[in-house]
PDB file of N, CA and C in Angstrom:
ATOM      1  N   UNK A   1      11.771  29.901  22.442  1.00  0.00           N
ATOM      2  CA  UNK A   1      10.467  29.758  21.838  1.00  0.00           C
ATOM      3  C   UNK A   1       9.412  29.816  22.940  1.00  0.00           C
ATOM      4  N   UNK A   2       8.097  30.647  23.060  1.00  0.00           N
ATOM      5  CA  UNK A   2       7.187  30.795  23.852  1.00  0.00           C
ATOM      6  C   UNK A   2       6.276  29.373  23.742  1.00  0.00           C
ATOM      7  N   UNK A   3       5.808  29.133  24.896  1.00  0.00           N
ATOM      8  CA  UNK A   3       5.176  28.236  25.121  1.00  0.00           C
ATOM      9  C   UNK A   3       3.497  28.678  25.054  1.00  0.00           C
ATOM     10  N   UNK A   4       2.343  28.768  24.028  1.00  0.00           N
ATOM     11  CA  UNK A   4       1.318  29.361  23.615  1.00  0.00           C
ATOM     12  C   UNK A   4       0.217  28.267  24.583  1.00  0.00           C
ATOM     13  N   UNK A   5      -0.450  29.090  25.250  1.00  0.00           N
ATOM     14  CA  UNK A   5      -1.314  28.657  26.258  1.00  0.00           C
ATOM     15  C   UNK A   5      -2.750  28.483  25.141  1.00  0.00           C
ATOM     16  N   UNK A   6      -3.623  27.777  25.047  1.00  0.00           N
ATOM     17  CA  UNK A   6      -4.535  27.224  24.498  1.00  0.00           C
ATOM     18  C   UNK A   6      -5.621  26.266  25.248  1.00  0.00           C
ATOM     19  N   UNK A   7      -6.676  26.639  25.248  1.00  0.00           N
ATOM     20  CA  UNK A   7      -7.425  26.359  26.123  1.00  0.00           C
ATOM     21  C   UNK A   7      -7.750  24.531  25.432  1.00  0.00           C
ATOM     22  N   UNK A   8      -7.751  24.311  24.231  1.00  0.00           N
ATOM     23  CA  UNK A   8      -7.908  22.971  23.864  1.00  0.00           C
ATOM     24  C   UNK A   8      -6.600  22.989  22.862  1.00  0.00           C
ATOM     25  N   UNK A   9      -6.226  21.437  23.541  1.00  0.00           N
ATOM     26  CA  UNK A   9      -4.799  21.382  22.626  1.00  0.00           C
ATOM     27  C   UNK A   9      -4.617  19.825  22.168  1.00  0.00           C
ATOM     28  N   UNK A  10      -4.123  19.679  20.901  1.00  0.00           N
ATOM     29  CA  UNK A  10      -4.653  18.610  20.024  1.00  0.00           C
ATOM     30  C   UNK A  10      -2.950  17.743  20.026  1.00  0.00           C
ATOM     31  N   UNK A  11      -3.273  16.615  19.521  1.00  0.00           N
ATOM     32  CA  UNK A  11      -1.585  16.103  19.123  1.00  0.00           C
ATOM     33  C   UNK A  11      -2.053  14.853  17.996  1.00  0.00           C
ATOM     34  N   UNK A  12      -1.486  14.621  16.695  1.00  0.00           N
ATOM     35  CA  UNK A  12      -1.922  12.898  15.954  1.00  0.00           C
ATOM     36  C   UNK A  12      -0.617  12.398  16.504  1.00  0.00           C
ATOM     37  N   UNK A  13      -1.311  11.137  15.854  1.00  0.00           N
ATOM     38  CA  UNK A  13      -0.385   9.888  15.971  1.00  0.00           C
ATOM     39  C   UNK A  13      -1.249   8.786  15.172  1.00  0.00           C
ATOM     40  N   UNK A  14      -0.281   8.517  14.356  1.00  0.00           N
ATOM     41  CA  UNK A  14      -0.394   7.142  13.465  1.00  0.00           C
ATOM     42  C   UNK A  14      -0.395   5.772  14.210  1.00  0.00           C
ATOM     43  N   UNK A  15      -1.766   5.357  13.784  1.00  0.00           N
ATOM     44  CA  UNK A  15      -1.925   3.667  13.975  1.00  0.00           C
ATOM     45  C   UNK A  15      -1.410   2.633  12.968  1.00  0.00           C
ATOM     46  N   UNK A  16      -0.539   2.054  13.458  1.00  0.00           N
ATOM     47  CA  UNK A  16      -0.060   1.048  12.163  1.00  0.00           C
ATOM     48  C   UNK A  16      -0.431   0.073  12.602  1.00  0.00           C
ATOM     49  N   UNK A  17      -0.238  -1.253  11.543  1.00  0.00           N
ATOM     50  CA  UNK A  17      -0.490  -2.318  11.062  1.00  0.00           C
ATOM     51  C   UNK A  17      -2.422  -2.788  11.453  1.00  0.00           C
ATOM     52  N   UNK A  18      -3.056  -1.731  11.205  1.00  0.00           N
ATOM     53  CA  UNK A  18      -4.617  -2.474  11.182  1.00  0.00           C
ATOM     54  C   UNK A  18      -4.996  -3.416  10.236  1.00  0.00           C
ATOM     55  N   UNK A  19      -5.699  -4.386  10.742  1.00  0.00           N
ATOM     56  CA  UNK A  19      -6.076  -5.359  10.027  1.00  0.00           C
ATOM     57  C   UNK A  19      -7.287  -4.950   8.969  1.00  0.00           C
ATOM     58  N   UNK A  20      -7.631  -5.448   7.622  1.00  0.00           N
ATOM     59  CA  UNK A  20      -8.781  -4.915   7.169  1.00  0.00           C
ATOM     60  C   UNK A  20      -9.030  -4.618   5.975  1.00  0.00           C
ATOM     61  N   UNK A  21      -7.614  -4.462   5.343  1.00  0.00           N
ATOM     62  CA  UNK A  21      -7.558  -4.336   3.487  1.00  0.00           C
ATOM     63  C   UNK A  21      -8.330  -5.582   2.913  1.00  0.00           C
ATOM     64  N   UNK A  22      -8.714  -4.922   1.747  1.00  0.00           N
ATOM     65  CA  UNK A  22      -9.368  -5.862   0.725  1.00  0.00           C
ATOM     66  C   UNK A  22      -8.235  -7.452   0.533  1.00  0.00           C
ATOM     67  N   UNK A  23      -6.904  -6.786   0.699  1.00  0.00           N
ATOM     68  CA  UNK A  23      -6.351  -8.374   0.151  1.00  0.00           C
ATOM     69  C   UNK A  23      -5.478  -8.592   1.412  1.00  0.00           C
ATOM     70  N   UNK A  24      -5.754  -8.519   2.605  1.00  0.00           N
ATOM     71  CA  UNK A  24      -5.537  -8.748   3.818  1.00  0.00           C
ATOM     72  C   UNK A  24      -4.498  -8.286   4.711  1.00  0.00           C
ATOM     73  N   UNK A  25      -3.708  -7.009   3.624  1.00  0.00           N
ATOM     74  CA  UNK A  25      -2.654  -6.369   3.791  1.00  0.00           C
ATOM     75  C   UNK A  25      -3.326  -5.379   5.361  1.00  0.00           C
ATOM     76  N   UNK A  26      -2.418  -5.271   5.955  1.00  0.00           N
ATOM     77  CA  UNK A  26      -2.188  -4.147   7.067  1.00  0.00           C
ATOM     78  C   UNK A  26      -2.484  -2.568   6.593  1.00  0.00           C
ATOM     79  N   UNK A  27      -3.261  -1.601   7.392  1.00  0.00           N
ATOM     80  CA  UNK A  27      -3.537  -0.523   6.914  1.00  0.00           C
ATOM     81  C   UNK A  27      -3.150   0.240   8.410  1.00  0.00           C
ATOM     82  N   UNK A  28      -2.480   1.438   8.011  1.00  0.00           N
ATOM     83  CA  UNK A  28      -2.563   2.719   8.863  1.00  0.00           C
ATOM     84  C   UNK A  28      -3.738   3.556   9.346  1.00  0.00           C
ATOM     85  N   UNK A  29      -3.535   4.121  10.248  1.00  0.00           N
ATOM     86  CA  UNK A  29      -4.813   5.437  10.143  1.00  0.00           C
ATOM     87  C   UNK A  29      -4.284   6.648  11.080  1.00  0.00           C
ATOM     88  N   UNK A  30      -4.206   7.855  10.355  1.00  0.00           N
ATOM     89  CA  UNK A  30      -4.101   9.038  10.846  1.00  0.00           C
ATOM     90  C   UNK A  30      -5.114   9.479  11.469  1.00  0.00           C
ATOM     91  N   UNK A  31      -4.439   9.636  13.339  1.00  0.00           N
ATOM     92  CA  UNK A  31      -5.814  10.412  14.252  1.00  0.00           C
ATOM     93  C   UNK A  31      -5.042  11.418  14.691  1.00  0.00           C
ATOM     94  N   UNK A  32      -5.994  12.643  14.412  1.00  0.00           N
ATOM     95  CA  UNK A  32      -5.784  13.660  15.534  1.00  0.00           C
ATOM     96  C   UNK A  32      -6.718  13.382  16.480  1.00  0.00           C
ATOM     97  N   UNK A  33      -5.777  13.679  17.855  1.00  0.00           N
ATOM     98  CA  UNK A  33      -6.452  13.175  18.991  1.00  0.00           C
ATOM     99  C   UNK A  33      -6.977  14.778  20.122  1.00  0.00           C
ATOM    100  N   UNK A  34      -7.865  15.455  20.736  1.00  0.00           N
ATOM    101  CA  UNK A  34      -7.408  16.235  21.675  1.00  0.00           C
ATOM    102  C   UNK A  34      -7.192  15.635  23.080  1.00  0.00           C
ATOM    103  N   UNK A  35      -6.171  16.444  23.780  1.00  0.00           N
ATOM    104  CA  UNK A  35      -5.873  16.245  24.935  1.00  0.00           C
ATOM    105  C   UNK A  35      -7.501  16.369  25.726  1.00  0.00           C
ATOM    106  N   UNK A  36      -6.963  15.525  26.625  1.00  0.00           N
ATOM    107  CA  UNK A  36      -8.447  15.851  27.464  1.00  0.00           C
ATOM    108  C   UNK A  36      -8.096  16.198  28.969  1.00  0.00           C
ATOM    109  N   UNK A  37      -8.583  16.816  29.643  1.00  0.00           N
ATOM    110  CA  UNK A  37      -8.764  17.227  31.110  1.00  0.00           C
ATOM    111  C   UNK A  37      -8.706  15.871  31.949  1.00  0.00           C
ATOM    112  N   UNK A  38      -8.067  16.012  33.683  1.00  0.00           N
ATOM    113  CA  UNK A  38      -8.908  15.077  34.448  1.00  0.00           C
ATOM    114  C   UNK A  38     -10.101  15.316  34.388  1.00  0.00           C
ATOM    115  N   UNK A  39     -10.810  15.877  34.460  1.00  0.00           N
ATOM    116  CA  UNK A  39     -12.028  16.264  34.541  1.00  0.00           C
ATOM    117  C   UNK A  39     -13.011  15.488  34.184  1.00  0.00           C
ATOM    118  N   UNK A  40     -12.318  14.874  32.750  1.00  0.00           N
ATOM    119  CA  UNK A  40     -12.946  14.199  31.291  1.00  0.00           C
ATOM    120  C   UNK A  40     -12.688  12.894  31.673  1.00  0.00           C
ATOM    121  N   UNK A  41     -11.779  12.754  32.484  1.00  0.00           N
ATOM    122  CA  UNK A  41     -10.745  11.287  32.135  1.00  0.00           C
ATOM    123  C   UNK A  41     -11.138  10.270  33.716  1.00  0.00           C
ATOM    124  N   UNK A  42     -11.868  11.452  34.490  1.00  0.00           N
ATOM    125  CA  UNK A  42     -11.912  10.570  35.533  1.00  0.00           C
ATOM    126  C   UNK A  42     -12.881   9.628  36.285  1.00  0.00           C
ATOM    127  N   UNK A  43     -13.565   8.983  35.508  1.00  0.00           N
ATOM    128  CA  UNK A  43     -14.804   8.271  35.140  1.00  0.00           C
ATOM    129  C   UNK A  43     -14.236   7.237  34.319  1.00  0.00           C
ATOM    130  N   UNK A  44     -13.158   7.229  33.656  1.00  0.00           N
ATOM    131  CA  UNK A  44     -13.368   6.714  32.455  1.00  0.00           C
ATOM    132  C   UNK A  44     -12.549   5.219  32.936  1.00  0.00           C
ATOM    133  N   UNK A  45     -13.577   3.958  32.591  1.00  0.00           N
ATOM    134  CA  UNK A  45     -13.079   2.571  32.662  1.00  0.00           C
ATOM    135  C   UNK A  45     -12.752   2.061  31.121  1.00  0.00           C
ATOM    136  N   UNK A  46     -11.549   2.044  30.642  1.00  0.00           N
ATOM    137  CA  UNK A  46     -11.191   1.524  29.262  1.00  0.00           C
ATOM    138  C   UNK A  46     -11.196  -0.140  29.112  1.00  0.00           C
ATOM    139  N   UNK A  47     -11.581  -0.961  30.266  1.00  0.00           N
ATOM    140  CA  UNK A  47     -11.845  -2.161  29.673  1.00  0.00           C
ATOM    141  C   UNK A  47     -13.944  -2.336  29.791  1.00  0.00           C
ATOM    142  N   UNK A  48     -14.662  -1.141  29.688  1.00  0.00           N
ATOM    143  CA  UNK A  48     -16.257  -1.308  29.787  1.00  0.00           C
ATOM    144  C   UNK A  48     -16.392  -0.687  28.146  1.00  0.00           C
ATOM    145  N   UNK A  49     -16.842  -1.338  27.658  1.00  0.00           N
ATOM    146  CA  UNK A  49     -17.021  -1.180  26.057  1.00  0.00           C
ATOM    147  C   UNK A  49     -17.547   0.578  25.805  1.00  0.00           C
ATOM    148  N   UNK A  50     -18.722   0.437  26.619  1.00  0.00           N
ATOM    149  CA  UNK A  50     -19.523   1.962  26.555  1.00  0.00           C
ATOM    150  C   UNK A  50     -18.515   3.257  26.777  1.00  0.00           C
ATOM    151  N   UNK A  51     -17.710   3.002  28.104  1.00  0.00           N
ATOM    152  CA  UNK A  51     -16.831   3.818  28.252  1.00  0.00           C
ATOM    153  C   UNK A  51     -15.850   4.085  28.056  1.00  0.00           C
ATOM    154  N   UNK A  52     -14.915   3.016  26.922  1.00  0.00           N
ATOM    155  CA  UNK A  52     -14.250   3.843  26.299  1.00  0.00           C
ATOM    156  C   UNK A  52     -14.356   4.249  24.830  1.00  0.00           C
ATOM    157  N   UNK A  53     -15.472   3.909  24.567  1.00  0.00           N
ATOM    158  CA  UNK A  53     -16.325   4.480  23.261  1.00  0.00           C
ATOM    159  C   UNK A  53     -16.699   6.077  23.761  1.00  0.00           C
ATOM    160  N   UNK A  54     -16.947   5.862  24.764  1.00  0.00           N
ATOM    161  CA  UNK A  54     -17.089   7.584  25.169  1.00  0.00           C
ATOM    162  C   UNK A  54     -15.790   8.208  25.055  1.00  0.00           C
ATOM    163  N   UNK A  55     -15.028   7.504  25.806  1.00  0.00           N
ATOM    164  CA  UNK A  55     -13.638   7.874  25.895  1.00  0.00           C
ATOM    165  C   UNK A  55     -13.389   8.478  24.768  1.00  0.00           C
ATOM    166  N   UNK A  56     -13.502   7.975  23.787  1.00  0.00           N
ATOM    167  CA  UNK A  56     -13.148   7.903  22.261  1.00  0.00           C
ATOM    168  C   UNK A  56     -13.644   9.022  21.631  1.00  0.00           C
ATOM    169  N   UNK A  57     -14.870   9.306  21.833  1.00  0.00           N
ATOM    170  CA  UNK A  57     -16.032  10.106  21.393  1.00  0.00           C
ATOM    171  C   UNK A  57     -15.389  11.822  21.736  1.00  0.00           C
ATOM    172  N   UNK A  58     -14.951  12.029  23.097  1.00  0.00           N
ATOM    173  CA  UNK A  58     -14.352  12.926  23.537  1.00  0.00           C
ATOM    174  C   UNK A  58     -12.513  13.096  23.029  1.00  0.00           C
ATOM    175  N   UNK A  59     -12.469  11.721  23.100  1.00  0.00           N
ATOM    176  CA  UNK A  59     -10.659  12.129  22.293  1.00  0.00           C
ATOM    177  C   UNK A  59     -10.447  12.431  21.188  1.00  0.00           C
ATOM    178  N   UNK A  60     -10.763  12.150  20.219  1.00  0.00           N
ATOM    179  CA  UNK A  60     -10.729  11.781  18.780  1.00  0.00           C
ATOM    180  C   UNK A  60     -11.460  12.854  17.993  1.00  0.00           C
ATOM    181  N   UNK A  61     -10.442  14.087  17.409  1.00  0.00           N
ATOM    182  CA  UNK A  61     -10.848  15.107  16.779  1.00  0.00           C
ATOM    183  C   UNK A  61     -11.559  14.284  15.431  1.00  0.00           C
ATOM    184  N   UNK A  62     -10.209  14.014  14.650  1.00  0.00           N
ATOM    185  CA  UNK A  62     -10.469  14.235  13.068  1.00  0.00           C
ATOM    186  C   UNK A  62      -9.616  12.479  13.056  1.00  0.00           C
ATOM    187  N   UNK A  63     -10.043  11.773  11.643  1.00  0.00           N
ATOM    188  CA  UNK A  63      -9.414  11.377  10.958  1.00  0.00           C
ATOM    189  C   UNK A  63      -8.807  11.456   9.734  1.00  0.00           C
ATOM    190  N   UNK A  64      -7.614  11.293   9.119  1.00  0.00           N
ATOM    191  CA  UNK A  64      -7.372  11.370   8.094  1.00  0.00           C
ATOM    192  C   UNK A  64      -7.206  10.464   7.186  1.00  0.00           C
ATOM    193  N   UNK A  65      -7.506  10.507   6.089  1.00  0.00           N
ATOM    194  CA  UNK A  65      -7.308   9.992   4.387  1.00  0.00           C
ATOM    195  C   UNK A  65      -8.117   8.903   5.173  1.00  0.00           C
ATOM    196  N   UNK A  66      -9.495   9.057   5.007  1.00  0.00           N
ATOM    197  CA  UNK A  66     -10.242   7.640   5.269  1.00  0.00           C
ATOM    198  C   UNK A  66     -11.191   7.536   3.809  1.00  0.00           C
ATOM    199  N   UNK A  67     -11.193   6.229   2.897  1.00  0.00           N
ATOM    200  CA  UNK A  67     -11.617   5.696   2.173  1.00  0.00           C
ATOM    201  C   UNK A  67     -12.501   4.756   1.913  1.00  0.00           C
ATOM    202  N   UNK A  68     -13.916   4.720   1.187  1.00  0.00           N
ATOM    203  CA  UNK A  68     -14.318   3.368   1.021  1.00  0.00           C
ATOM    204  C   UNK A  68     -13.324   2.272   0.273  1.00  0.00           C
ATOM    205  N   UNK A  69     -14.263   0.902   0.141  1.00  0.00           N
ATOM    206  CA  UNK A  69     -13.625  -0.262  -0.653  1.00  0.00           C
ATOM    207  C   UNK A  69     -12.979   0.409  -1.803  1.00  0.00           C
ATOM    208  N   UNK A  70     -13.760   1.164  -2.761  1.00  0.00           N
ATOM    209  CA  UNK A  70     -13.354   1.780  -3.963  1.00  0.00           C
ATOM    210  C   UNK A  70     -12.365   2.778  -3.585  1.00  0.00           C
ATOM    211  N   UNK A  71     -11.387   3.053  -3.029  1.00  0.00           N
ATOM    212  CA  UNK A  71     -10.871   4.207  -2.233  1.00  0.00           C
ATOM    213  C   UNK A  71     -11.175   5.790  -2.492  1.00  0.00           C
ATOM    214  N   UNK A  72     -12.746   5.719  -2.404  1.00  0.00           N
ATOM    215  CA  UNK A  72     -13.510   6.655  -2.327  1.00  0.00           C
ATOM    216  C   UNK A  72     -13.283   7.615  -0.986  1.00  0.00           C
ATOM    217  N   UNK A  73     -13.524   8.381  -1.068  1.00  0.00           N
ATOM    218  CA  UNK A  73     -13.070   9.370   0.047  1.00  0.00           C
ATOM    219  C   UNK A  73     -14.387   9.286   1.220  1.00  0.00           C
ATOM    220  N   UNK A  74     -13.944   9.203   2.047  1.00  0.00           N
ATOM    221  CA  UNK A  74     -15.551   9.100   3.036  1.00  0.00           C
ATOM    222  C   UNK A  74     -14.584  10.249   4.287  1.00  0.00           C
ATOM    223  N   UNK A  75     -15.621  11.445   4.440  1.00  0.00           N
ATOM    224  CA  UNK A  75     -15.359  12.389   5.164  1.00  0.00           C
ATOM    225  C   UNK A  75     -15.527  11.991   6.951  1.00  0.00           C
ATOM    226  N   UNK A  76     -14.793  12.345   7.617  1.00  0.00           N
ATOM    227  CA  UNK A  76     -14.914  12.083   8.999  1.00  0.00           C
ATOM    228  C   UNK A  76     -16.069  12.686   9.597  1.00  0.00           C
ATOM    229  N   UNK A  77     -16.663  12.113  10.572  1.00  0.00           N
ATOM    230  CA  UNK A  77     -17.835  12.433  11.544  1.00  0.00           C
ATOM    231  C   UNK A  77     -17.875  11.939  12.508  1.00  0.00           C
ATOM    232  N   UNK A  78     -18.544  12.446  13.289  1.00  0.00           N
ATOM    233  CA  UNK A  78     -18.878  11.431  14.757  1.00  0.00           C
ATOM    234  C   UNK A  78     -20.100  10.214  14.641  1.00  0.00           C
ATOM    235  N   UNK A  79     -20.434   9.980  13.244  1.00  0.00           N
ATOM    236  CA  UNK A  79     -21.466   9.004  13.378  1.00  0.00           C
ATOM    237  C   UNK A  79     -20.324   7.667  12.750  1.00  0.00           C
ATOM    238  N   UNK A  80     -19.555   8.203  12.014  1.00  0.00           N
ATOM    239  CA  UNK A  80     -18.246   7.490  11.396  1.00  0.00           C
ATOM    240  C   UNK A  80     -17.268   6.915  12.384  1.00  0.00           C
ATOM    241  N   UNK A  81     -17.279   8.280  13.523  1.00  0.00           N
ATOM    242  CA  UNK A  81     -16.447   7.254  14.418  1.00  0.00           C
ATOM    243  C   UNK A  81     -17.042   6.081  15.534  1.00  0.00           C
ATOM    244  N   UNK A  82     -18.262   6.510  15.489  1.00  0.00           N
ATOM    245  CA  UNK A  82     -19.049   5.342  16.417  1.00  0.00           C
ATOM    246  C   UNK A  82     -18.862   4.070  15.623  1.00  0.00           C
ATOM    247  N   UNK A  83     -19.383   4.426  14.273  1.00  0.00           N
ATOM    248  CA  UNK A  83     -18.843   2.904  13.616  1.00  0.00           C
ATOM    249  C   UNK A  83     -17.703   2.164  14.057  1.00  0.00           C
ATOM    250  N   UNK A  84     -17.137   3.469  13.449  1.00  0.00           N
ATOM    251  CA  UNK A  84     -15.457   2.476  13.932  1.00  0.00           C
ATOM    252  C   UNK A  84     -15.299   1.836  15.480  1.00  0.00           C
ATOM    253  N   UNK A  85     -15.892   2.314  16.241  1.00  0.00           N
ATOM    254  CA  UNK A  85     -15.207   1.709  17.757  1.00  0.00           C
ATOM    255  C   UNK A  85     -16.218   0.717  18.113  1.00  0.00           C
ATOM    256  N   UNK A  86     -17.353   0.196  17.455  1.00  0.00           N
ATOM    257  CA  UNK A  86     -18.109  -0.763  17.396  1.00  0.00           C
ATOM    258  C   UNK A  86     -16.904  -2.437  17.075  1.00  0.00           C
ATOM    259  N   UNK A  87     -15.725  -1.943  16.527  1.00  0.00           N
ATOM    260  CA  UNK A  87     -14.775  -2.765  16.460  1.00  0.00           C
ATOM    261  C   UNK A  87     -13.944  -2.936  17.671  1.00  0.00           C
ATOM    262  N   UNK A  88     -13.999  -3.890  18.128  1.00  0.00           N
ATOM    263  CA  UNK A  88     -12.912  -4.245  19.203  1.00  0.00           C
ATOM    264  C   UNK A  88     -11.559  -4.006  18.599  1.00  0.00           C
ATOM    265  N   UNK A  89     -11.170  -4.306  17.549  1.00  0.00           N
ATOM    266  CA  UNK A  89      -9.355  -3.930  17.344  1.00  0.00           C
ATOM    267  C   UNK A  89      -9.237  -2.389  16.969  1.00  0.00           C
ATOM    268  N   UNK A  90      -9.944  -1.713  16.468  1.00  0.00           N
ATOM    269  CA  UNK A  90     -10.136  -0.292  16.242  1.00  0.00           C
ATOM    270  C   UNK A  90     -10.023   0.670  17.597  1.00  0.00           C
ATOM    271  N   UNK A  91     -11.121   0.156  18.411  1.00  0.00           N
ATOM    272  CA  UNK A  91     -11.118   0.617  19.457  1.00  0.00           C
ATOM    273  C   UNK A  91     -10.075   0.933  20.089  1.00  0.00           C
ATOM    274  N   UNK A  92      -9.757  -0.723  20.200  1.00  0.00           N
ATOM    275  CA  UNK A  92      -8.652  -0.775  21.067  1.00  0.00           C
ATOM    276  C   UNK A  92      -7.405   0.113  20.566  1.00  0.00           C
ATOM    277  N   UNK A  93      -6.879  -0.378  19.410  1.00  0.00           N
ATOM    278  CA  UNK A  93      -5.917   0.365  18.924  1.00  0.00           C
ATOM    279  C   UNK A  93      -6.114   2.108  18.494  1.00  0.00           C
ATOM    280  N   UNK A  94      -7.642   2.455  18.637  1.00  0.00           N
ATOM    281  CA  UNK A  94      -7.655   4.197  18.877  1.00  0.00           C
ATOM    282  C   UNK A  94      -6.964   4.973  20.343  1.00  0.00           C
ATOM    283  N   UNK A  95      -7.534   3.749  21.632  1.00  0.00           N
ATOM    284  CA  UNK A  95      -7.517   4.387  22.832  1.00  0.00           C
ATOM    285  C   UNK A  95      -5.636   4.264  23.066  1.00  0.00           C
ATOM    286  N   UNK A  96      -5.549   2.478  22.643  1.00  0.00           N
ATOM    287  CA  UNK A  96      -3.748   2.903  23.009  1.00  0.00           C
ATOM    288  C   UNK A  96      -2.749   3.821  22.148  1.00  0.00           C
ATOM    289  N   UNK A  97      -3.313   4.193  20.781  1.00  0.00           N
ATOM    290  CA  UNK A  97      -2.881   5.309  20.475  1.00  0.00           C
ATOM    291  C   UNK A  97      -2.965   6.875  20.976  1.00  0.00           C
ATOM    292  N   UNK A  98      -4.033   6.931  21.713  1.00  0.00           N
ATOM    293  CA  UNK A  98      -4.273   8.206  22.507  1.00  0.00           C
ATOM    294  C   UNK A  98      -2.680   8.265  23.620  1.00  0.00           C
ATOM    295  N   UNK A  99      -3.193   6.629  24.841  1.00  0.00           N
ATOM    296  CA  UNK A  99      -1.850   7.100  25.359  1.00  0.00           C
ATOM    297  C   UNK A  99      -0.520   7.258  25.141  1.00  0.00           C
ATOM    298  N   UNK A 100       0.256   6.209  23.917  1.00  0.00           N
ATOM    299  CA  UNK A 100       1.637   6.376  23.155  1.00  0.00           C
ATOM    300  C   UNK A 100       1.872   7.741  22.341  1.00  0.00           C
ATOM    301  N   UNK A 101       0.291   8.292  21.433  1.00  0.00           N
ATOM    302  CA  UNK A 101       0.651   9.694  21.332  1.00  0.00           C
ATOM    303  C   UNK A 101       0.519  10.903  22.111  1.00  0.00           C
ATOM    304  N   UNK A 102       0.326  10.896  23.372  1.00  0.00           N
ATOM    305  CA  UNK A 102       0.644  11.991  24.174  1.00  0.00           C
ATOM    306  C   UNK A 102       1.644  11.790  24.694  1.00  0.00           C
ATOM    307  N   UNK A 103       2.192  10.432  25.003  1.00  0.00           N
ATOM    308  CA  UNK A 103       3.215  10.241  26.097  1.00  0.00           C
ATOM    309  C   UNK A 103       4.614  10.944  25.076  1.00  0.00           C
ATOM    310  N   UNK A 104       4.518  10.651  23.662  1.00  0.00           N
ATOM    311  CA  UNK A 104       5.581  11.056  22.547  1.00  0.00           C
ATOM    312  C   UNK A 104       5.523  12.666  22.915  1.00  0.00           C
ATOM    313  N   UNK A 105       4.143  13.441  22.649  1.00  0.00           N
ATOM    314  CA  UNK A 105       3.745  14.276  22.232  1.00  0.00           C
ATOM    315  C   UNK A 105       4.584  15.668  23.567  1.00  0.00           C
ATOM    316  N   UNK A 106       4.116  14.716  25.034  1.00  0.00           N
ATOM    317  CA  UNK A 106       4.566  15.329  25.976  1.00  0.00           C
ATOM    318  C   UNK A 106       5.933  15.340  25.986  1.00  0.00           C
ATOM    319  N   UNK A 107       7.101  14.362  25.690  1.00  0.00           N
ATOM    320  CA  UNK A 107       8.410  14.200  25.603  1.00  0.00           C
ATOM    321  C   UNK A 107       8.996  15.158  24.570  1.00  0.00           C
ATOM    322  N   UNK A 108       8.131  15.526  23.640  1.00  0.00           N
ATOM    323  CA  UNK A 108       8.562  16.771  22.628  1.00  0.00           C
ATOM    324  C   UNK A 108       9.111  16.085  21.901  1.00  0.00           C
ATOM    325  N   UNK A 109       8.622  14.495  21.503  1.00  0.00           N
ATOM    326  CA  UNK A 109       9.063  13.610  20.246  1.00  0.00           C
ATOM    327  C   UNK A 109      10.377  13.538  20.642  1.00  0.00           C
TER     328      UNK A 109
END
């Protein structure tokens, strides 16, 4: 199988057990993440709030199946994801999903 050279190259990975349901149950969230460059990465302090909200800003393609309370469909954006990383457990659990899904992603699962 050829190995397809791509100038931007993406990988998801599922976040489990987030805190946050209406009846206090644990929720998932599907991220596609893109790989990022040193380039991108080498500035970046993940315990300074700002910077790894940037971090974030640059990793974090798409989300999937995201819902209001009513499990209304609310479409992904970048004003959507600033919300989200305004959360310390979100955050956190976006950026350590970045590194557990590349480290999978690079091992070829």
């Amino acid at each position: 199988m050829a190995f397809n050279i791509a100038t931007t190259r993406y990988f998801k990975h599922t976040l489990n057990g987030l805190p946050g349901g209406p009846d206090g149950a644990t929720q998932s969230m599907d991220v596609t993440y893109r790989v990022l460059d040193d380039g991108e990465t080498k500035d970046v302090n993940l315990l300074d709030t700002e910077s790894a909200r940037d971090f974030l800003r640059s990793a974090v393609f798409d989300i999937a199946d995201l819902t209001d309370i009513d499990d209304k469909p609310i479409p992904f954006s970048a004003d959507l994801l600033d919300q989200l990383t305004t959360a310390l457990d979100l955050r956190q659990a976006m950026v350590r999903g970045y590194g557990i899904g590349l480290a999978k992603a690079a091992s070829g699962n």
